[in-house]
N, C-alpha and C. Protein backbone atom coordinates (compact mmCIF):
# COMPACT_ATOMS: atom_id res chain seq x y z
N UNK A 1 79.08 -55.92 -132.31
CA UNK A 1 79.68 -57.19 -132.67
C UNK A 1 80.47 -57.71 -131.46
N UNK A 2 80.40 -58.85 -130.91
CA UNK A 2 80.78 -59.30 -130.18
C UNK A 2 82.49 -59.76 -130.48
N UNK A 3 83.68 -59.15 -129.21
CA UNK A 3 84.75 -59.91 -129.53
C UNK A 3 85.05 -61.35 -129.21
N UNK A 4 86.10 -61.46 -130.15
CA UNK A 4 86.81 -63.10 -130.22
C UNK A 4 87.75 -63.02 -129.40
N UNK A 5 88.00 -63.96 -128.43
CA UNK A 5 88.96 -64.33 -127.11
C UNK A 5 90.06 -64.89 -127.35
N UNK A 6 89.63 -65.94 -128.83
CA UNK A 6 90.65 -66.67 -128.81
C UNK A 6 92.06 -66.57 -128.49
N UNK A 7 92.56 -65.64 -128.77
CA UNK A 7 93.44 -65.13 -128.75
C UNK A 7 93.69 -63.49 -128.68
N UNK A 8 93.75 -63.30 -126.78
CA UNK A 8 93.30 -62.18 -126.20
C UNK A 8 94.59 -60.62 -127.22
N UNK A 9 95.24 -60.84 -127.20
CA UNK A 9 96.53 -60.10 -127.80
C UNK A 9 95.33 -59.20 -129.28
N UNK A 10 94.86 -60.31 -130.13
CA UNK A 10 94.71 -59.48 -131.40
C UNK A 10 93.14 -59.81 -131.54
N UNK A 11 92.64 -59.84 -130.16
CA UNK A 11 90.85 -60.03 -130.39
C UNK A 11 90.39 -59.00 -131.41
N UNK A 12 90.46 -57.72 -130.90
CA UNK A 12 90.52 -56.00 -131.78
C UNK A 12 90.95 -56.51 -133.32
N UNK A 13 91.25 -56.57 -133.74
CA UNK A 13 92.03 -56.92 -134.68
C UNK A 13 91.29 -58.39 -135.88
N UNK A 14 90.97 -59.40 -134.85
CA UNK A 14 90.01 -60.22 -136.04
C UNK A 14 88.68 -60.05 -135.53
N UNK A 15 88.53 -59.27 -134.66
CA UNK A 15 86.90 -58.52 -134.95
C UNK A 15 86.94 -57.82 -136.26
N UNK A 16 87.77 -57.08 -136.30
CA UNK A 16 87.91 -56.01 -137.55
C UNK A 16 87.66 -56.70 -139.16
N UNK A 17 88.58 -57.87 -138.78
CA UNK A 17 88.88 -58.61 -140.07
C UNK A 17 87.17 -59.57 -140.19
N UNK A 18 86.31 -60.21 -139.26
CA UNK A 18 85.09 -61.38 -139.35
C UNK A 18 84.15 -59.79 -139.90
N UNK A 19 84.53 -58.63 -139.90
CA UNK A 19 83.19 -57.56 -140.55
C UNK A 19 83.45 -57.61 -142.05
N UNK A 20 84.63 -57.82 -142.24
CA UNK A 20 85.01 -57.91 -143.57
C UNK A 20 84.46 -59.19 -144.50
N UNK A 21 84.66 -59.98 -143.63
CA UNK A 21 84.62 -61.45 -144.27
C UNK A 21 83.45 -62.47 -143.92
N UNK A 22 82.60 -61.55 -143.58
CA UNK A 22 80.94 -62.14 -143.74
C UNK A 22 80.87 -62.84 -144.47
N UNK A 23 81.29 -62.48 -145.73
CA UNK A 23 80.67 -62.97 -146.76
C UNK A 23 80.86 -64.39 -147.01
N UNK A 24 82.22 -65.16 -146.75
CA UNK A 24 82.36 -66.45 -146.87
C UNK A 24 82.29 -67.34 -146.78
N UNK A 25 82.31 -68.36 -147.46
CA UNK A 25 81.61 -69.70 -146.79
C UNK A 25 82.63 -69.92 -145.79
N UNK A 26 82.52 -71.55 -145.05
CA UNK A 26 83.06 -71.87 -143.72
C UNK A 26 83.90 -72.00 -144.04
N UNK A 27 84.26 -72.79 -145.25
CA UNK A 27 86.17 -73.35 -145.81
C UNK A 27 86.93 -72.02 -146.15
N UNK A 28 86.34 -71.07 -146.59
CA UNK A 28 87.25 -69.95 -147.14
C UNK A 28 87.23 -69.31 -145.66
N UNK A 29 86.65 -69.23 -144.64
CA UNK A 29 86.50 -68.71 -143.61
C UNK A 29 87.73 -69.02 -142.51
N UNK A 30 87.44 -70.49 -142.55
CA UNK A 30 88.49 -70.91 -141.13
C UNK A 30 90.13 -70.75 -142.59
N UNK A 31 89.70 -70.79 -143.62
CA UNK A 31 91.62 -70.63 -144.36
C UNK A 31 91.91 -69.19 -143.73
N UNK A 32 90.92 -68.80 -144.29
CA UNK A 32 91.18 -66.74 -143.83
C UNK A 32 91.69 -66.45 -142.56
N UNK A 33 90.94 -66.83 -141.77
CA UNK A 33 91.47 -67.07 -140.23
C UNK A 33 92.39 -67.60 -139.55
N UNK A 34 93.27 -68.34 -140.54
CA UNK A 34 94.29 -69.03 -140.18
C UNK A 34 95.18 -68.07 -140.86
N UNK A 35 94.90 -67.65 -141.85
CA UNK A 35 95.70 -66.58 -142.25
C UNK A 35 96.16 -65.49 -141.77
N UNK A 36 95.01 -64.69 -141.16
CA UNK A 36 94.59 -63.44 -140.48
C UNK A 36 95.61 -63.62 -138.91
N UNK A 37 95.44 -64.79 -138.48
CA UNK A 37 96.28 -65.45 -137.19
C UNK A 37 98.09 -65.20 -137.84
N UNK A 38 98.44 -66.09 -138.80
CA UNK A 38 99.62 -66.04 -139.14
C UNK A 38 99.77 -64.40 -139.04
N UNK A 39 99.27 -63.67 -140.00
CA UNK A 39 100.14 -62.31 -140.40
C UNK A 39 100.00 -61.84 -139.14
N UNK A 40 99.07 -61.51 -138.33
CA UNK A 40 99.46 -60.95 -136.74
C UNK A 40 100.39 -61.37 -135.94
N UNK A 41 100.78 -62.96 -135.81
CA UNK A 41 101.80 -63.29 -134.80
C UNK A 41 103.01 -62.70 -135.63
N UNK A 42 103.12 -62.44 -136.61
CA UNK A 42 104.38 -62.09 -137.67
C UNK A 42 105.20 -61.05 -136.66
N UNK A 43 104.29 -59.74 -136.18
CA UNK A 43 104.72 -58.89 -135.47
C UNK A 43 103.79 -58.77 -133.84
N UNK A 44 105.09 -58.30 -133.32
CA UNK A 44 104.82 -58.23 -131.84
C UNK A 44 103.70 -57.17 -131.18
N UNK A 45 103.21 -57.37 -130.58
CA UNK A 45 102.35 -56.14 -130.17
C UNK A 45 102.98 -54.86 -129.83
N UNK A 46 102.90 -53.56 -129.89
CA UNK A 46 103.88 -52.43 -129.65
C UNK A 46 102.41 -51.32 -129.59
N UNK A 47 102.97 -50.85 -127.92
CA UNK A 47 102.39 -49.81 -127.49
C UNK A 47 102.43 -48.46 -128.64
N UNK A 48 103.36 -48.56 -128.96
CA UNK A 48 103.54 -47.34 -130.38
C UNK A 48 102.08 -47.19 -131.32
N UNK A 49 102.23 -48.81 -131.43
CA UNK A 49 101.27 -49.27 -132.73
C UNK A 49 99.99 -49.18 -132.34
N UNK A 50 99.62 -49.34 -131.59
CA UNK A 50 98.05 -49.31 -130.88
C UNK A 50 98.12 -47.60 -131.01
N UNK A 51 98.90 -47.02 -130.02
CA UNK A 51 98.21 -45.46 -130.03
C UNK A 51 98.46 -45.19 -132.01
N UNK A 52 98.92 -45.36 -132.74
CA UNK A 52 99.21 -44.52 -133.76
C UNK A 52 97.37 -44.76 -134.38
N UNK A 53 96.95 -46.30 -134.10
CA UNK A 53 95.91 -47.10 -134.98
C UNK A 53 94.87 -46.38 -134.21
N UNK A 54 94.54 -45.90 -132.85
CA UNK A 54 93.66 -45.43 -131.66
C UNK A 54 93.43 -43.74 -132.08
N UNK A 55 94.59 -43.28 -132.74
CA UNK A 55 94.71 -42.22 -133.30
C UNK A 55 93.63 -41.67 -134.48
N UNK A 56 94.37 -43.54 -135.63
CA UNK A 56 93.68 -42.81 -136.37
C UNK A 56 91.97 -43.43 -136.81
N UNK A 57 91.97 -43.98 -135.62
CA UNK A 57 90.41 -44.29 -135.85
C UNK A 57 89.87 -42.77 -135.28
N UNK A 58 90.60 -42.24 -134.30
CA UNK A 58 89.95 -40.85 -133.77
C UNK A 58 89.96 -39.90 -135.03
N UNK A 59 90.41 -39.93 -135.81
CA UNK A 59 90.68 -38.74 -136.58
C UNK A 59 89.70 -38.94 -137.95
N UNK A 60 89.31 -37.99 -138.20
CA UNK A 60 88.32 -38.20 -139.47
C UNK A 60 88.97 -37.06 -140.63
N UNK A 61 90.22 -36.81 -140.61
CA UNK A 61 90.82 -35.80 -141.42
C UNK A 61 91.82 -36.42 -142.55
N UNK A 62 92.26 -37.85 -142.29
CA UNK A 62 93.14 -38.29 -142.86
C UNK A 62 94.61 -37.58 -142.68
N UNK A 63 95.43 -37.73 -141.69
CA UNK A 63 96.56 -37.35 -141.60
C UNK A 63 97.45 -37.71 -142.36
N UNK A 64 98.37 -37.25 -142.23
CA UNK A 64 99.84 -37.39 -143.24
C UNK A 64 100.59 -38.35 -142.35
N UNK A 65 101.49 -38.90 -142.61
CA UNK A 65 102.52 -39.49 -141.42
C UNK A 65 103.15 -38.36 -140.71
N UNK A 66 103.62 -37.77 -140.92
CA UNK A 66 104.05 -36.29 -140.31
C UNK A 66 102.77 -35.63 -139.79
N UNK A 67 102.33 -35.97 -139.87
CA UNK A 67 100.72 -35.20 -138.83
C UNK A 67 100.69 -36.48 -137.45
N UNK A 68 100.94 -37.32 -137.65
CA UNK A 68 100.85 -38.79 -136.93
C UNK A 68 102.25 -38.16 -135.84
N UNK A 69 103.36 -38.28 -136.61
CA UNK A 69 104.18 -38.31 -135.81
C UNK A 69 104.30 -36.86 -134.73
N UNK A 70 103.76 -35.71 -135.06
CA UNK A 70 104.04 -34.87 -134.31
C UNK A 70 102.77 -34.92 -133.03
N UNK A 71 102.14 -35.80 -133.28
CA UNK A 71 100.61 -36.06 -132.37
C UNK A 71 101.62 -37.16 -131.47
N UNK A 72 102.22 -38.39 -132.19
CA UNK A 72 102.46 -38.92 -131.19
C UNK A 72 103.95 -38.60 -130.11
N UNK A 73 104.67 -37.59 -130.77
CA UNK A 73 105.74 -36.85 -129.73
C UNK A 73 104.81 -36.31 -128.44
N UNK A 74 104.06 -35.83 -128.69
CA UNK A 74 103.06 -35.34 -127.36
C UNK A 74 102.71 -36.47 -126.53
N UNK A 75 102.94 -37.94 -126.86
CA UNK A 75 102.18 -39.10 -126.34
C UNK A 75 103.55 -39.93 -125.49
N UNK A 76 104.54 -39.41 -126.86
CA UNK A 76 105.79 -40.83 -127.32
C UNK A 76 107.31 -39.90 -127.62
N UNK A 77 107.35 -39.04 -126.35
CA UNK A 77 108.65 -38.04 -127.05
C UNK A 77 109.52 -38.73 -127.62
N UNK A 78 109.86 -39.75 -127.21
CA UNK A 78 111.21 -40.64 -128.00
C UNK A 78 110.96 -40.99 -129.47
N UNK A 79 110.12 -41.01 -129.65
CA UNK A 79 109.47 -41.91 -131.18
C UNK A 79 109.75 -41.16 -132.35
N UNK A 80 110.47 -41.68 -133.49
CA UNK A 80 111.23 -40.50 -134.49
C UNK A 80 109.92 -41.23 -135.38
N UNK A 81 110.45 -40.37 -136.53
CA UNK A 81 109.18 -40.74 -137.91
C UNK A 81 109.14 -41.59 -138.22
N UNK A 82 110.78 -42.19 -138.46
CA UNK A 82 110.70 -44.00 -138.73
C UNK A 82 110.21 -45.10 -138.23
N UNK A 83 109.73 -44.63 -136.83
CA UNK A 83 108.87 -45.52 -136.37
C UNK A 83 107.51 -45.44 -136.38
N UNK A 84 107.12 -44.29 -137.16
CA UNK A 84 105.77 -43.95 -137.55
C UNK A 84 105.50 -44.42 -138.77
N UNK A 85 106.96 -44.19 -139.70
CA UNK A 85 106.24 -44.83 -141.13
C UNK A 85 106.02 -46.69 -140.75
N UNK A 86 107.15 -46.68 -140.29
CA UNK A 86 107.23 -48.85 -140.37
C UNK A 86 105.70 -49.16 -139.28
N UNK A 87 105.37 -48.84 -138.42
CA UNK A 87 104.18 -49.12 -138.12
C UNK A 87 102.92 -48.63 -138.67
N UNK A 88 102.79 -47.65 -139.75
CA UNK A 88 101.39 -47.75 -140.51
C UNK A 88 102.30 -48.24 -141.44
N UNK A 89 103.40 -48.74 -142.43
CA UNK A 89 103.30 -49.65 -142.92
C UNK A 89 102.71 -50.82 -142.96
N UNK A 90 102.71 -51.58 -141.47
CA UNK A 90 102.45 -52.93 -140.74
C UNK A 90 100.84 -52.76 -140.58
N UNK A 91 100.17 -51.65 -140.22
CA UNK A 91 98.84 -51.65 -140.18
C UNK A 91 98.15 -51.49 -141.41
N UNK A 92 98.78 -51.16 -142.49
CA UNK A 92 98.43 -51.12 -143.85
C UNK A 92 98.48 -52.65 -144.17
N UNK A 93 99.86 -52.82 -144.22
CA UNK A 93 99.73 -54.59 -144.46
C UNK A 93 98.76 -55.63 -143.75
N UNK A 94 97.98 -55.53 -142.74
CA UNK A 94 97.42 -56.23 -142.02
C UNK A 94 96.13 -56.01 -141.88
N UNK A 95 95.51 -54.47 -143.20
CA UNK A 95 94.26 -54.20 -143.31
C UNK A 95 93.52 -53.30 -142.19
N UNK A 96 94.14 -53.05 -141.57
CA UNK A 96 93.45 -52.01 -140.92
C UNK A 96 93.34 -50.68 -140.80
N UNK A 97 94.25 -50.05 -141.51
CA UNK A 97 94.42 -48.88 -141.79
C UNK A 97 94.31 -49.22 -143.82
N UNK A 98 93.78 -47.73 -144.00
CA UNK A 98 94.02 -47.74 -145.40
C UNK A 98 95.00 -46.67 -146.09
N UNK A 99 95.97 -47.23 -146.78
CA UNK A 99 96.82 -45.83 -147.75
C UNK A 99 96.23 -45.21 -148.42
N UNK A 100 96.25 -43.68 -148.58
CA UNK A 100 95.62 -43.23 -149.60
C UNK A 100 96.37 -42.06 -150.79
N UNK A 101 96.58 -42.81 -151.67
CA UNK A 101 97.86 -41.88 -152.46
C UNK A 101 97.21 -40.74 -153.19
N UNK A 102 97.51 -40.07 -152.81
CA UNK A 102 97.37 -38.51 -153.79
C UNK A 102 98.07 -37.95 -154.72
N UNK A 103 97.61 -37.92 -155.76
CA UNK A 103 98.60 -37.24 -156.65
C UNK A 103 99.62 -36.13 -156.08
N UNK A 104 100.59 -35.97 -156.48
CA UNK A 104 101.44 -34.68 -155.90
C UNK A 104 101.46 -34.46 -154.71
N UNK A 105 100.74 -35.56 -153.82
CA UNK A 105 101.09 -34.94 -152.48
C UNK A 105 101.53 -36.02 -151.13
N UNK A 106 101.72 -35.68 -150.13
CA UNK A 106 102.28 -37.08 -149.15
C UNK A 106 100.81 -38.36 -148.96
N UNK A 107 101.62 -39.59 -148.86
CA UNK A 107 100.02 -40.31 -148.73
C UNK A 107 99.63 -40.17 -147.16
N UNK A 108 98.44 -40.07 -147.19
CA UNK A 108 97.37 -39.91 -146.26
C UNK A 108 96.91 -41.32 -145.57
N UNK A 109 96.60 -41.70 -144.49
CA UNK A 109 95.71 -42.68 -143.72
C UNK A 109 94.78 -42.57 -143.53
N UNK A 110 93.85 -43.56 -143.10
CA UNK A 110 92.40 -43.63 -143.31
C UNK A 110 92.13 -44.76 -142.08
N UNK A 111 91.56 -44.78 -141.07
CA UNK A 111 91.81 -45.77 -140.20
C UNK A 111 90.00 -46.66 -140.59
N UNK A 112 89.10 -45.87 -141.42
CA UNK A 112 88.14 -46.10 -141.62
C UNK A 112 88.39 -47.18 -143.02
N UNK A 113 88.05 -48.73 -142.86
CA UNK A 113 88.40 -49.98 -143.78
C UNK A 113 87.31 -50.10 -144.57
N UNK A 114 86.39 -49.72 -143.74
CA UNK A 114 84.90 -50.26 -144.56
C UNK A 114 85.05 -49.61 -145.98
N UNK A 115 84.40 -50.05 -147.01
CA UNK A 115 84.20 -48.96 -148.27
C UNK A 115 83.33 -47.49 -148.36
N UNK A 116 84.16 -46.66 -148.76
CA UNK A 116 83.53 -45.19 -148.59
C UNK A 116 84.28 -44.65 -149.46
N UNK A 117 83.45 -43.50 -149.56
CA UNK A 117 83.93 -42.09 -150.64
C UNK A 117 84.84 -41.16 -149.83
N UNK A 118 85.54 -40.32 -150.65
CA UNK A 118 86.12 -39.23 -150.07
C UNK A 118 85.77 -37.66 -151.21
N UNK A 119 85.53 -36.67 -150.31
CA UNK A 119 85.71 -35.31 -151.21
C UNK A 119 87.39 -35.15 -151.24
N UNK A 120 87.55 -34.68 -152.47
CA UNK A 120 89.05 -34.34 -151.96
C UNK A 120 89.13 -32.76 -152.92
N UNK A 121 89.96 -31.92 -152.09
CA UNK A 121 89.75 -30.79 -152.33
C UNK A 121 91.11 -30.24 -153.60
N UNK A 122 91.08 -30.02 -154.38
CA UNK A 122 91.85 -29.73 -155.27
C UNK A 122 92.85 -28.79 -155.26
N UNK A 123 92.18 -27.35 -154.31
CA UNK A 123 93.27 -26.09 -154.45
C UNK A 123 94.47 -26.54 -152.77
N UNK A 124 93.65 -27.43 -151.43
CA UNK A 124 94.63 -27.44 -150.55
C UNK A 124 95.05 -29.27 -150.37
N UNK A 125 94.24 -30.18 -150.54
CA UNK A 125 94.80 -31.76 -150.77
C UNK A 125 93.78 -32.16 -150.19
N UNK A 126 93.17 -31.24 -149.02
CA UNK A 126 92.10 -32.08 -148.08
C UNK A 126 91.23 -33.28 -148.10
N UNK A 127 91.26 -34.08 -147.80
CA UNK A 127 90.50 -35.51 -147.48
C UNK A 127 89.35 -35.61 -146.73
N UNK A 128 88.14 -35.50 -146.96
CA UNK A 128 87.29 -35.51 -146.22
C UNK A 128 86.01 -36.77 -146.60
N UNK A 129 85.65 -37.79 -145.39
CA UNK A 129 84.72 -38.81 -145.63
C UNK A 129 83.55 -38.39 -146.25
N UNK A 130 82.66 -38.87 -147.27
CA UNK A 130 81.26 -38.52 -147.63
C UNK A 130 80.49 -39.61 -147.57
N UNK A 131 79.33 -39.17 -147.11
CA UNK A 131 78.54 -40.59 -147.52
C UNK A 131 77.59 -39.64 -148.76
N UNK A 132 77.41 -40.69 -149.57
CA UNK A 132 76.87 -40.33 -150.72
C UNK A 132 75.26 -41.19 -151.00
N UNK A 133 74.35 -40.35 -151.15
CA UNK A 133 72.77 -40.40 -151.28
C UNK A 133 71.91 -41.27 -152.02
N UNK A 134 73.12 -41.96 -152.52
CA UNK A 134 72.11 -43.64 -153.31
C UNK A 134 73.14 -44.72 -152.83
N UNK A 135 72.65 -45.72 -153.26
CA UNK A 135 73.04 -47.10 -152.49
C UNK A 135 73.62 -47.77 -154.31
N UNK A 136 75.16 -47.75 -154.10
CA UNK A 136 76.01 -48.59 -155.12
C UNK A 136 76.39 -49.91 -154.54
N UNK A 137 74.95 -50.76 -155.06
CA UNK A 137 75.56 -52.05 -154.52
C UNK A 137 75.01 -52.64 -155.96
N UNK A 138 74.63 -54.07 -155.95
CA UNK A 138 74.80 -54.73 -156.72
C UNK A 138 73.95 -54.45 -158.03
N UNK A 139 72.78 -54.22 -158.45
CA UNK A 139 72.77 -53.99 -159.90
C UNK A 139 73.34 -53.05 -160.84
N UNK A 140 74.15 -52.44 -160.11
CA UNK A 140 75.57 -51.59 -160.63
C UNK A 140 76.61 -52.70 -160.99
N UNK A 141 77.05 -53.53 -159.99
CA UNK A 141 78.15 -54.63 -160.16
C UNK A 141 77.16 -55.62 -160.94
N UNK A 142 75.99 -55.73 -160.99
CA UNK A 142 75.87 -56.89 -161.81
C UNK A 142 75.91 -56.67 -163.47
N UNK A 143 75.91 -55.71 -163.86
CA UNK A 143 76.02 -54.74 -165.34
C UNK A 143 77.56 -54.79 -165.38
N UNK A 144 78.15 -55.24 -164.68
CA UNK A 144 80.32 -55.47 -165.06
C UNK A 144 80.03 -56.92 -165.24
N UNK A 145 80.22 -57.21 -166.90
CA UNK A 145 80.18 -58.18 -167.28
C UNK A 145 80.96 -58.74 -167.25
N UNK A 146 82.51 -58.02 -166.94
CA UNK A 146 83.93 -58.72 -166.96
C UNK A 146 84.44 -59.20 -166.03
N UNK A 147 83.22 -58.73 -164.96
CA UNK A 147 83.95 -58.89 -163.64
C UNK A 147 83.40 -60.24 -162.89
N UNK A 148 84.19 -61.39 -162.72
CA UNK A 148 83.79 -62.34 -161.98
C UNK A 148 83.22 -62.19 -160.69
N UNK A 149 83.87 -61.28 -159.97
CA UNK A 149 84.20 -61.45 -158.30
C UNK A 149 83.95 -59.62 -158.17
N UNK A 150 83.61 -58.92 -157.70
CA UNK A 150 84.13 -57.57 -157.44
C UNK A 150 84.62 -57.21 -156.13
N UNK A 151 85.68 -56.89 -155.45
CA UNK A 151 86.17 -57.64 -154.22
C UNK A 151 86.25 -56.11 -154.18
N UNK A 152 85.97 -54.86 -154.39
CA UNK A 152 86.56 -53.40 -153.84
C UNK A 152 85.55 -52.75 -154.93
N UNK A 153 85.57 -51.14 -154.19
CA UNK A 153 85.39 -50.09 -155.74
C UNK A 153 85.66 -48.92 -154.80
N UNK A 154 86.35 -48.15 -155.71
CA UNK A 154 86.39 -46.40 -154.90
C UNK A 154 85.56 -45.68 -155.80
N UNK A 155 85.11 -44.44 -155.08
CA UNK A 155 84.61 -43.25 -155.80
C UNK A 155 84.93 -42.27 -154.73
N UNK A 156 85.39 -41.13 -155.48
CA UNK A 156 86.16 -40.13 -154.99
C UNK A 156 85.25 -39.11 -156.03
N UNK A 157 84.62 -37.64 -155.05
CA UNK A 157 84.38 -36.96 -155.44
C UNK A 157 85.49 -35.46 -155.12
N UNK A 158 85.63 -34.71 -156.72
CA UNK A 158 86.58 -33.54 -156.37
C UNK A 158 85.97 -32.72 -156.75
N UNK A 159 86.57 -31.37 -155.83
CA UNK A 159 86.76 -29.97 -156.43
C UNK A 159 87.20 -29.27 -155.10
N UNK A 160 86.67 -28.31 -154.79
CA UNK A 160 87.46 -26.85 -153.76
C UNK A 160 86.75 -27.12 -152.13
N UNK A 161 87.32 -27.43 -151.43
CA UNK A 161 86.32 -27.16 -149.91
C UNK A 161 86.08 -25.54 -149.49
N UNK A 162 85.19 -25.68 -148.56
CA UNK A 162 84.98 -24.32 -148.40
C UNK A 162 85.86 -23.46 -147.52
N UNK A 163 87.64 -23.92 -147.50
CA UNK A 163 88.07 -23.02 -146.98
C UNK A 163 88.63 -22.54 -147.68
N UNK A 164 88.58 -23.08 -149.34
CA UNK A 164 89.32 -22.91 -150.40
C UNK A 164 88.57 -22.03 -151.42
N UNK A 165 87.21 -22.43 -151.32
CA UNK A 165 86.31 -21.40 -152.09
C UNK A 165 86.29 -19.87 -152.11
N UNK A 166 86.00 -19.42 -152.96
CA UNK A 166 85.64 -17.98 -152.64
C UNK A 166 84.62 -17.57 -152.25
């Protein structure tokens, strides 16, 4: 996909957002985009924030914020946790990172936006991406009779990983 110049600062950034928003016509398109513009100038660019987001596109484990922050002391000795939570806050708010709450346990990041599954392991918390062997697209959503619009769906498969198995 080719980047957008317009505005060299957050090109990265509404590349991310035009994969999302294929789908729209031109009027919902240039509103979105004007939108997508506002919430970025909101906050300043911060070297912090790039490595934490560079991080966790590298990582396919789903870290904790406390997994984040002790990766970026090796990068960012000065940088306490609070500046780890308020910036994946800000990348959560702005769609590029995803939260992922776990029952009983700390929430996890996901730097991967697109829609996908996760295994999640029951006896240690583990998070792991799956791609799963049939294609859930639309004559699944077209059988939700209630549903006007379907704008998301998760599926999460559980039980034990194999470091947990016997």
């Amino acid at each position: 996909m080719k980047r957008i110049f317009l505005f060299p600062l957050f090109s990265s950034y509404i590349e991310i957002f035009f994969e999302k928003i294929l789908f729209f016509s031109i009027n919902n398109l240039t509103f979105l985009l004007i939108v997508i513009i506002i919430i970025y100038m909101k906050y300043r660019k911060s070297k912090q924030r790039d490595m934490i987001y560079d991080i966790l596109l590298s990582r396919k484990d789903h870290p904790t914020a406390d997994d984040l922050y002790l990766e970026m002391k090796n990068i960012f000795p000065g940088v306490s946790l609070g500046t780890v939570y308020r910036n994946l806050n800000i990348l959560v708010e702005q769609g590029l990172v995803n939260r992922i709450d776990s029952a009983g346990t700390f929430s996890r990041f996901d730097g991967k936006t697109a829609p996908h599954s996760h295994f999640v392991c029951r006896e240690c918390g583990k998070i792991i991406d799956v791609e799963l062997n049939f294609e859930f697209g639309s004559h699944i959503i077209d059988d939700i009779e209630l549903a006007s619009r379907v704008e998301d769906y998760k599926l999460d498969v559980y039980g034990k990983c194999l470091d947990c198995s016997p």
